[in-house]
Structure formats: structure tokens, C-alpha cells
C-alpha atoms as a PDB file:
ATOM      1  CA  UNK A   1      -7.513  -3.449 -12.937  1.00  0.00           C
ATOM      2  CA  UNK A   2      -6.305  -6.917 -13.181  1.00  0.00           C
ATOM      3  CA  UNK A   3      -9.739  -9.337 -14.143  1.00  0.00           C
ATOM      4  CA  UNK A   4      -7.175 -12.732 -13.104  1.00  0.00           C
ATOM      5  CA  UNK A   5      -6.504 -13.849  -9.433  1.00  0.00           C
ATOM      6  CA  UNK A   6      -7.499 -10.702  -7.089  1.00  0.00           C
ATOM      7  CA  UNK A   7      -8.301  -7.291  -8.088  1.00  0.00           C
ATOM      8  CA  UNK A   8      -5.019  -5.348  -9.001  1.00  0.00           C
ATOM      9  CA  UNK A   9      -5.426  -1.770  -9.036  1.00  0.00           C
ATOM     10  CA  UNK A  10      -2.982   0.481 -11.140  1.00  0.00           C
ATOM     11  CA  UNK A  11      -2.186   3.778  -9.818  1.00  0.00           C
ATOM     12  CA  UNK A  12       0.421   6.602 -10.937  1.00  0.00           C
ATOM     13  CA  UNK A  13       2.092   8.771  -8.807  1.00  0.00           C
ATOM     14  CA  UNK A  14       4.415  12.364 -10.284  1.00  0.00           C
ATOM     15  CA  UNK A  15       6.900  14.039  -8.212  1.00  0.00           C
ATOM     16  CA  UNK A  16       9.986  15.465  -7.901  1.00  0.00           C
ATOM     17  CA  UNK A  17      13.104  14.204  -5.609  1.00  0.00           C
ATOM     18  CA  UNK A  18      12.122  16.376  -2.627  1.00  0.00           C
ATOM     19  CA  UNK A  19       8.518  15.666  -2.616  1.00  0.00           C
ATOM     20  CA  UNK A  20       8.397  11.786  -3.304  1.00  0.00           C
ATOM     21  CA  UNK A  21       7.847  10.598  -0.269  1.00  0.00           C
ATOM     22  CA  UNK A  22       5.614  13.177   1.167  1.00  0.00           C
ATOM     23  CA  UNK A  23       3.359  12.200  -1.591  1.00  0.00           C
ATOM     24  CA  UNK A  24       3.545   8.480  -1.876  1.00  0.00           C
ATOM     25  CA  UNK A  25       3.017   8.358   2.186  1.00  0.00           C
ATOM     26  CA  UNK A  26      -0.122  10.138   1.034  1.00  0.00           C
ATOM     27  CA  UNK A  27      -1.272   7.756  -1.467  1.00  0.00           C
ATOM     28  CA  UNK A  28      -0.733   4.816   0.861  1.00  0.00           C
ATOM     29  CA  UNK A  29      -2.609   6.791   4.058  1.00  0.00           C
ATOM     30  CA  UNK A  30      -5.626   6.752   1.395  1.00  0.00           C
ATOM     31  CA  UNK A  31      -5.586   3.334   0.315  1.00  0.00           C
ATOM     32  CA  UNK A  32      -5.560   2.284   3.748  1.00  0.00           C
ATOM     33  CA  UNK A  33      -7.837   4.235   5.057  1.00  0.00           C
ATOM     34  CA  UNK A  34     -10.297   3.216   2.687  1.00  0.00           C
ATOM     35  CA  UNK A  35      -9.442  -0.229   3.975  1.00  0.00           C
ATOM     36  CA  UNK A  36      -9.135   0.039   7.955  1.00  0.00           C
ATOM     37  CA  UNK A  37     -12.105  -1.548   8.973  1.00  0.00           C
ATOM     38  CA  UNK A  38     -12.323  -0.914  12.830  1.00  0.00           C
ATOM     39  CA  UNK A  39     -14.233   2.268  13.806  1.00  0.00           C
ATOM     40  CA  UNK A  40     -11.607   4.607  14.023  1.00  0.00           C
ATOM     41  CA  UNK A  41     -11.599   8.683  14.450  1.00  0.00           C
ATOM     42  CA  UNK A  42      -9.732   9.620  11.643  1.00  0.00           C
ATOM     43  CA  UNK A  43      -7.286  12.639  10.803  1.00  0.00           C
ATOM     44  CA  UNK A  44      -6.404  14.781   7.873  1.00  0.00           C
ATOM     45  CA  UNK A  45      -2.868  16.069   6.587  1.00  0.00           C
ATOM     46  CA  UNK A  46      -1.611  18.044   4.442  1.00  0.00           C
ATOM     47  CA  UNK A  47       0.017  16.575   1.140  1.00  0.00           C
ATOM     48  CA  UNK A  48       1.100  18.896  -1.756  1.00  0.00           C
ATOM     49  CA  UNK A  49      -1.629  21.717  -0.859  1.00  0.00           C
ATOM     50  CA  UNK A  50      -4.284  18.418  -0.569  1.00  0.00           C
ATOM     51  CA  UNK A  51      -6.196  17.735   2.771  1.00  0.00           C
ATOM     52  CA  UNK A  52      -5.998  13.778   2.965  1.00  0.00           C
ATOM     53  CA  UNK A  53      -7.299  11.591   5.201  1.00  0.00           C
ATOM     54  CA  UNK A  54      -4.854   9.201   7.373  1.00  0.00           C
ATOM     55  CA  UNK A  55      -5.286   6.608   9.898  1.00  0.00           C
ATOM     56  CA  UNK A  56      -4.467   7.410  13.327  1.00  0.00           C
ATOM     57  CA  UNK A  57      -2.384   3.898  13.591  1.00  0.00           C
ATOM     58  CA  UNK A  58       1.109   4.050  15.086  1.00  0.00           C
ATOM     59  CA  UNK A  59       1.724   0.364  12.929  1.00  0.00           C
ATOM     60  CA  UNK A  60       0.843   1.787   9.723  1.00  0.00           C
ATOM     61  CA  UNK A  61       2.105   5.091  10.213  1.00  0.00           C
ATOM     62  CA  UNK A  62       5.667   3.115  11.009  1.00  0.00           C
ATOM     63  CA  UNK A  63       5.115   0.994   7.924  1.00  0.00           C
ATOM     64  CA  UNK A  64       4.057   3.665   5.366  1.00  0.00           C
ATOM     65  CA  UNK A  65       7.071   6.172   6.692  1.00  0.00           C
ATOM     66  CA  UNK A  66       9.270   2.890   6.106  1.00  0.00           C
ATOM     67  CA  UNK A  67       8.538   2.365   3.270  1.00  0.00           C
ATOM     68  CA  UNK A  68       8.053   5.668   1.327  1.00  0.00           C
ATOM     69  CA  UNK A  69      11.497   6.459   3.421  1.00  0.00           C
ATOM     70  CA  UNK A  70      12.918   3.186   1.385  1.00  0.00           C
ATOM     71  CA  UNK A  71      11.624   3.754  -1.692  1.00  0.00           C
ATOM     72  CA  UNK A  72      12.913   7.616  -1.342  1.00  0.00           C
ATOM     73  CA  UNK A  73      16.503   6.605  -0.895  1.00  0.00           C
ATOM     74  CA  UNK A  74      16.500   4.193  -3.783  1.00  0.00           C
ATOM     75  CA  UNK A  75      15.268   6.520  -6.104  1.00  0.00           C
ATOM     76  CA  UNK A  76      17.434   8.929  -5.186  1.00  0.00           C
ATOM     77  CA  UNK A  77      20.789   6.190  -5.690  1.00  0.00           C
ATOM     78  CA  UNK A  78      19.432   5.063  -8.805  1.00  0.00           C
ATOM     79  CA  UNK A  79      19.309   8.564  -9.825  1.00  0.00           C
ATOM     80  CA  UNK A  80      22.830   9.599  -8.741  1.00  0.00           C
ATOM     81  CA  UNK A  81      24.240   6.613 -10.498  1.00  0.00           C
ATOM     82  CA  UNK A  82      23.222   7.602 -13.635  1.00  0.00           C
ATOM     83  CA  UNK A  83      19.895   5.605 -13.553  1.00  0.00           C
ATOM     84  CA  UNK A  84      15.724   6.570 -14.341  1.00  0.00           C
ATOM     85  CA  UNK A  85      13.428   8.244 -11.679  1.00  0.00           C
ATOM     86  CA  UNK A  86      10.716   5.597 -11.588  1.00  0.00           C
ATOM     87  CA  UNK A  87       9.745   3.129  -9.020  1.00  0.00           C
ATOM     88  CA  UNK A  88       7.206   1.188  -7.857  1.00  0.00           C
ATOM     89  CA  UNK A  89       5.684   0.115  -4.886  1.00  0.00           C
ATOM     90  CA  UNK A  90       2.582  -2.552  -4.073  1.00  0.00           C
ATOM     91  CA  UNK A  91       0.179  -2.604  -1.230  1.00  0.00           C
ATOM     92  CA  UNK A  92      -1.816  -6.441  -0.808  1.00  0.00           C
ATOM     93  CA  UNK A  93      -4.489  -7.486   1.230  1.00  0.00           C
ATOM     94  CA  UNK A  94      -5.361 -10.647   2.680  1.00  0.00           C
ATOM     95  CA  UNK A  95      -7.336 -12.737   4.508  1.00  0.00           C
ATOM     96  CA  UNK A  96      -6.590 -15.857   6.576  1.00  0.00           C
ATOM     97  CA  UNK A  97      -8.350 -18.996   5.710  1.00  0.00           C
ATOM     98  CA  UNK A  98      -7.850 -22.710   7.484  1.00  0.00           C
ATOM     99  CA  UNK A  99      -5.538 -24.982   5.540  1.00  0.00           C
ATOM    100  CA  UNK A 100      -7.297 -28.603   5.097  1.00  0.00           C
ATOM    101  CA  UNK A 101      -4.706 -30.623   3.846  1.00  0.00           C
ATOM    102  CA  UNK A 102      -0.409 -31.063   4.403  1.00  0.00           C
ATOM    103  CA  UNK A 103       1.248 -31.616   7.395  1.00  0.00           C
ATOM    104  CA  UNK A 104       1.570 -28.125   8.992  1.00  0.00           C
ATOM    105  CA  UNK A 105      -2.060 -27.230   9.207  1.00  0.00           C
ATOM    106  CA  UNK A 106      -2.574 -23.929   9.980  1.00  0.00           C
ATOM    107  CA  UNK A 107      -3.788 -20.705   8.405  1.00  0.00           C
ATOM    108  CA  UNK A 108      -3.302 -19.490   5.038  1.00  0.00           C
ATOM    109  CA  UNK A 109      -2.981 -15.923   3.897  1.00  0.00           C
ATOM    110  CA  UNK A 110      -4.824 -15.664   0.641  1.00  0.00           C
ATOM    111  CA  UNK A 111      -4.479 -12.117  -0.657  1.00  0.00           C
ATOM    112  CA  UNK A 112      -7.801 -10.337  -2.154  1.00  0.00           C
ATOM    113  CA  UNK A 113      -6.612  -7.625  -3.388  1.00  0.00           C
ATOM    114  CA  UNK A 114      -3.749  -5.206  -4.852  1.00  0.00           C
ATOM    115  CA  UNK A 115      -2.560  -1.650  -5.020  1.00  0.00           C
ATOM    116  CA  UNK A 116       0.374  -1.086  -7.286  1.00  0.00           C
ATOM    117  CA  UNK A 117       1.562   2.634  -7.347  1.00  0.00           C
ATOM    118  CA  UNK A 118       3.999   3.438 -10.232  1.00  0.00           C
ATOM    119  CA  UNK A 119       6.367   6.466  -9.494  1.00  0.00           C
ATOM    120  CA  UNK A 120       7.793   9.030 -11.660  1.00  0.00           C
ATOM    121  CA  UNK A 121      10.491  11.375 -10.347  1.00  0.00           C
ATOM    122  CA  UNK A 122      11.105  14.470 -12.129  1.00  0.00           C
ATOM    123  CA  UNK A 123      14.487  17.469 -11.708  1.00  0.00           C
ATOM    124  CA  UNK A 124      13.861  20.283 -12.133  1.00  0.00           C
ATOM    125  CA  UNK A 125      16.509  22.656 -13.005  1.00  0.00           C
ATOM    126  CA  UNK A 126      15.238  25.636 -13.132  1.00  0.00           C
ATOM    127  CA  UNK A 127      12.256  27.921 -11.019  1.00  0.00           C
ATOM    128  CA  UNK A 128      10.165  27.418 -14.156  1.00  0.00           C
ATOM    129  CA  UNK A 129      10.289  24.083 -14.260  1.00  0.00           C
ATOM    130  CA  UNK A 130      10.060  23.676 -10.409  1.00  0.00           C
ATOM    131  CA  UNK A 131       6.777  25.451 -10.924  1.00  0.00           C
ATOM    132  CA  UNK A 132       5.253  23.174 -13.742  1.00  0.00           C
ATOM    133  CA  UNK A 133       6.586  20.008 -11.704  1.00  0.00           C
ATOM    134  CA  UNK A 134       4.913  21.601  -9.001  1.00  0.00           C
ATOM    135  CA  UNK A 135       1.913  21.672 -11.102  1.00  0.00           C
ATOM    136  CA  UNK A 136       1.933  18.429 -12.587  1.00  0.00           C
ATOM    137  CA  UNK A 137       2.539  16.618  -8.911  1.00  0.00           C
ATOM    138  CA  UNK A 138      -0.632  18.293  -7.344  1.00  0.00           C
ATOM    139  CA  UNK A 139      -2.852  17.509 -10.626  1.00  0.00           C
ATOM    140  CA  UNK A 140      -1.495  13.885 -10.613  1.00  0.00           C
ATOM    141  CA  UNK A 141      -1.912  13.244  -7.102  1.00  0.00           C
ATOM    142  CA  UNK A 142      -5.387  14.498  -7.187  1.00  0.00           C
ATOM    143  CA  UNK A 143      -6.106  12.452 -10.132  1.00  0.00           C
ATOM    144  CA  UNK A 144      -4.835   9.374  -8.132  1.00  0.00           C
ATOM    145  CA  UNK A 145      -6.854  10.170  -5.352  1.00  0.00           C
ATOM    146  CA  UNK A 146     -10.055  10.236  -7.290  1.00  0.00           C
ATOM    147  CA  UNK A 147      -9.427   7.339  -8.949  1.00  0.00           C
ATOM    148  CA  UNK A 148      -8.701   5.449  -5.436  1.00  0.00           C
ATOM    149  CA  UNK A 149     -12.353   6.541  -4.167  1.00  0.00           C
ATOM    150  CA  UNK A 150     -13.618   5.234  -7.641  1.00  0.00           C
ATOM    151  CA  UNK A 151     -12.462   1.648  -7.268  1.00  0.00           C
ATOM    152  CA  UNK A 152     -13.256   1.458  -4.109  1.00  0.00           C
ATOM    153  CA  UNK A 153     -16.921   2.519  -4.904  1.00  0.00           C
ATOM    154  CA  UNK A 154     -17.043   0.691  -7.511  1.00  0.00           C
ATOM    155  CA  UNK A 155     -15.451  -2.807  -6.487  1.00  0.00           C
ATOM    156  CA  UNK A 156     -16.781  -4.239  -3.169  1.00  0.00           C
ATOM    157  CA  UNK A 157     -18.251  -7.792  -3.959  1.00  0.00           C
ATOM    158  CA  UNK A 158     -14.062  -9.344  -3.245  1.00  0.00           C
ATOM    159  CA  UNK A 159     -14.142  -8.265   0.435  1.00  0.00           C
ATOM    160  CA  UNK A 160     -13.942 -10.919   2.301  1.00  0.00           C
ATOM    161  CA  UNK A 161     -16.902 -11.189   5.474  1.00  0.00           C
ATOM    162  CA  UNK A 162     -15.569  -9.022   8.220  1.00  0.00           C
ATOM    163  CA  UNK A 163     -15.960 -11.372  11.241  1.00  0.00           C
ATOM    164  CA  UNK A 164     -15.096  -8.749  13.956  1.00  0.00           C
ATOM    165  CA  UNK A 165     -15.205  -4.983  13.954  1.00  0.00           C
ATOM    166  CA  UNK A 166     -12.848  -4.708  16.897  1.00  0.00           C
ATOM    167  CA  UNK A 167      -9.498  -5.673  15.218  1.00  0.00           C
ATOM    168  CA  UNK A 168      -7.949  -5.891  11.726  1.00  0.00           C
ATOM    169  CA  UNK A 169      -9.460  -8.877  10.285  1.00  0.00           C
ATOM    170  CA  UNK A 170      -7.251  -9.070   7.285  1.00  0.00           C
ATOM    171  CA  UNK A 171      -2.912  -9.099   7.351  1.00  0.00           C
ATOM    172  CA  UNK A 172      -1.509  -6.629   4.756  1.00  0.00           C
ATOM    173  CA  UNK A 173       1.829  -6.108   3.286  1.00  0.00           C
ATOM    174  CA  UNK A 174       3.740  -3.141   1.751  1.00  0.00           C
ATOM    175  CA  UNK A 175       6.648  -4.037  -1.249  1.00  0.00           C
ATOM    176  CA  UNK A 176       9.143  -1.760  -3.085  1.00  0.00           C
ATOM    177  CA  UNK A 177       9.190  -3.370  -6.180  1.00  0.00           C
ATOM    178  CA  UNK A 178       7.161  -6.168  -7.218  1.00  0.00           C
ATOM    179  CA  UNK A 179       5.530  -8.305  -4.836  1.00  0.00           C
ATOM    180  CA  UNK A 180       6.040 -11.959  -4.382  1.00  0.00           C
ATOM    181  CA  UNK A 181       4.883 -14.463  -6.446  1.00  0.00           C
ATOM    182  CA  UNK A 182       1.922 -16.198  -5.623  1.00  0.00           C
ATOM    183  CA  UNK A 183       3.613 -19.906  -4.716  1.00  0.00           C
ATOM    184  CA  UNK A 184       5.752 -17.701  -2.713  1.00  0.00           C
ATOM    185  CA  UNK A 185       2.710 -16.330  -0.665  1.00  0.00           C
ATOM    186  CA  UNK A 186       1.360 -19.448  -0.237  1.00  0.00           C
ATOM    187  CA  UNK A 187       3.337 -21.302   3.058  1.00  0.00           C
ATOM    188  CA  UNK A 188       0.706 -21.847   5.858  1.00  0.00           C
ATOM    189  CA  UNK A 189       1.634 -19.858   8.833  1.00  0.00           C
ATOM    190  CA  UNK A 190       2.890 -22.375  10.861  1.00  0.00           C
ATOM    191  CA  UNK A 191       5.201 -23.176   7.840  1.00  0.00           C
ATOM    192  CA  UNK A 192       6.973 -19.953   8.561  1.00  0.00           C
ATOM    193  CA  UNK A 193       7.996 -20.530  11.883  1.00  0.00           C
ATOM    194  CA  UNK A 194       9.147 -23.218  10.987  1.00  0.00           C
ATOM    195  CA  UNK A 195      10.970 -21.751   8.695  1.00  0.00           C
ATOM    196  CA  UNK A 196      11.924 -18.780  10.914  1.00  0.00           C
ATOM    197  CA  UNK A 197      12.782 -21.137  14.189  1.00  0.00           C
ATOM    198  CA  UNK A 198      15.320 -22.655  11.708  1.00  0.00           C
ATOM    199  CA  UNK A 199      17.103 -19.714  10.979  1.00  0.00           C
ATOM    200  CA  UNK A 200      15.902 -19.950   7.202  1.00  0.00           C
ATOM    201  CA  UNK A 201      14.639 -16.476   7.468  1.00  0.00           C
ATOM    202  CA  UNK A 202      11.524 -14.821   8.757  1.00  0.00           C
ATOM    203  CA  UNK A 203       9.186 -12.012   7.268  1.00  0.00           C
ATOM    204  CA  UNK A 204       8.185  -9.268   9.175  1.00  0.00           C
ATOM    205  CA  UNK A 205       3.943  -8.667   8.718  1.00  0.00           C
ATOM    206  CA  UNK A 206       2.409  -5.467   9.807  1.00  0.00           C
ATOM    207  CA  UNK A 207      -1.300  -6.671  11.026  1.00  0.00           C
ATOM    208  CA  UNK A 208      -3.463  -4.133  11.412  1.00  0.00           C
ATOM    209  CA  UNK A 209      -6.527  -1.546  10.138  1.00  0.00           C
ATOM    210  CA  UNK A 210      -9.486  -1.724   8.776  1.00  0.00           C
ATOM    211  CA  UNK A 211     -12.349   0.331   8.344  1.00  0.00           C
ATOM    212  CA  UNK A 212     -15.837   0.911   9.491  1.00  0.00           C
ATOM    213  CA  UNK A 213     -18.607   2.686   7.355  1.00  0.00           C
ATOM    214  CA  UNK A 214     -16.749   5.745   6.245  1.00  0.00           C
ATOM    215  CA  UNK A 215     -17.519   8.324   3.912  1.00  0.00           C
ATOM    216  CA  UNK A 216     -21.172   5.977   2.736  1.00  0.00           C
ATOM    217  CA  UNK A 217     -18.724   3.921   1.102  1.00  0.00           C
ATOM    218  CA  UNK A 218     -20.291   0.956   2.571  1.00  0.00           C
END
């Protein structure tokens, strides 16, 4: 875990080049349902013989098949051109807080916390080795869902106050790669449209989840 800025939390992820994405949507469906704070009804799936729990949200469920989708295909071209079979991909939080000074005004998106998810692809070549890849991809991704359910447990004091229990109260964003730099997070909302309405460019955020007293977590 990171101890500077917001709480980064390191995760690894095994699998092979048909199974990749199956099991990093699975990792993400965990992190956020441990962070969709709206009471929700939630579902189960099956992910590499594991029953995992998923949020029943058609914007996350677009986002997540995105962007383990993405990450698939890149793998899979870095691969064929010779390259390595790992990736990475970072889920961040934040919460929106009033901007005092400069001339836009406007909010702020402040992020409070950090998933990064480090991905190792493995080919197999033969049945034996699809077998202990198998193997290894089930024991890993068990491993990384324990250690998910630790942190959380164990790190709750960052969470910003959760002002309504109706909505998402915090904006969250899904990378390939690393994320952003901080300066680069920092424009006030009404600095991107600006920015957007001037054909500068525009990012696409995916507001939504949150969670409500699951599991005796909180």
C-alpha cells in the first residue's frame, strides 16, 4: 500500500490468454462492489470455478467489460509481436470537493484512493501445462480476492463522509496502464468543459456505485 497521497493498493492477477479477461472483470466486480455504496441487491458469478460477487450496474458492467475487453486485446498484440504478457490496469476513487480560489470555480475531483492490478499472462503449450496454469490462475485469483477483503477491512478511516445513500457519492475511473498524474487530475470541472466546448478534448467519467453495509464490513 502506498503510505504518500491516497491509499494505493497493489494487487496481482495470473492467467492465461483465454482467461484474462474473465478474470480481471472479476477482480474489478470485487473492488467495486466493496465500494458501491447505495443499497443494492447484489449478484454472484462465476470466475475460474470462484463464486464472486458483482454489482448489478449496467454503467459499471459497460465499463469493467470495456476495459478488461481493452486490456485483453493489447495483451494479446503485444504478445503476437514478439512482446511480454504483463499489463496493468488502475481503478481510482474520488470525491468532489468545492474549489475556493481561480477563475473557474467549480468542483474538484480529489481521488482517495487506488487499485492497481498487475497482470501476468501465461501460454501454455501443452495439456500439462494448461493444467498447472489452470492451477496457478484459480490459487492467484483467490489470493487476490482475500487480500481485497483484507484492505478493505482493514483501511476505512480515508472514506470520505457519504452525504447521500441514494446515489454514487464519489466519481471513479478505470486506466489501462498507469493513471494520470496528479496535476493532470487536478482541472476543476468546469475547467473541462471548457476544455471540451473548445474542442481540446473531453474525458469520458463513468459516475456511479457505491455501497451500503455489506458483508459487516462497515
Amino acid at each position: 500500500m502506498n503510505v504518500e497521497g491516497p491509499p494505493e493498493f497493489l494487487l496481482d492477477a495470473f492467467a492465461d490468454p483465454n482467461t484474462v479477461r474473465e478474470v480481471v472483470r472479476g477482480i474489478l466486480h470485487t473492488i467495486f462492489f466493496m465500494r458501491f455504496f447505495p443499497s443494492i441487491q447484489p449478484t454472484t458469478r462465476d470466475c475460474i470455478g470462484l463464486e464472486l460477487a458483482y454489482v448489478p450496474d449496467s454503467a459499471i458492467e459497460t465499463l469493467i467489460d470495456q476495459r478488461a475487453t481493452s486490456l485483453a486485446r493489447q495483451l494479446d498484440a503485444e504478445r503476437s509481436s514478439g512482446g511480454g504478457g504483463r499489463g496493468q490496469i488502475t481503478v481510482q476513487f474520488f470525491e468532489k470537493k468545492r474549489r475556493k480560489t481561480g477563475w473557474f470555480g467549480g468542483d474538484d475531483e480529489v481521488c482517495w484512493e487506488s487499485w492497481t492490478i498487475k497482470i501476468t499472462v501465461a501460454e501454455p503449450k501443452t495439456e500439462s501445462d494448461r493444467a498447472k496454469v489452470r492451477k496457478a490462475t484459480e490459487t492467484t485469483l483467490h489470493s487476490t480476492i482475500m487480500k481485497i477483503i483484507t484492505y478493505v477491512n482493514s483501511h476505512r478511516d480515508h472514506i470520505p463522509p457519504i452525504t447521500e445513500s441514494n446515489a454514487n457519492p464519489f466519481p471513479y475511473r478505470i486506466y489501462i496502464g498507469s493513471p494520470p498524474s496528479h496535476h493532470q487530475q487536478s482541472l476543476s470541472s468546469q475547467q473541462k468543459a471548457a476544455a471540451a466546448a473548445a474542442g481540446v478534448g473531453a474525458r469520458v467519467d463513468a459516475v456511479a456505485g457505491g455501497w451500503a453495509k455489506k458483508m459487516g464490513i462497515y
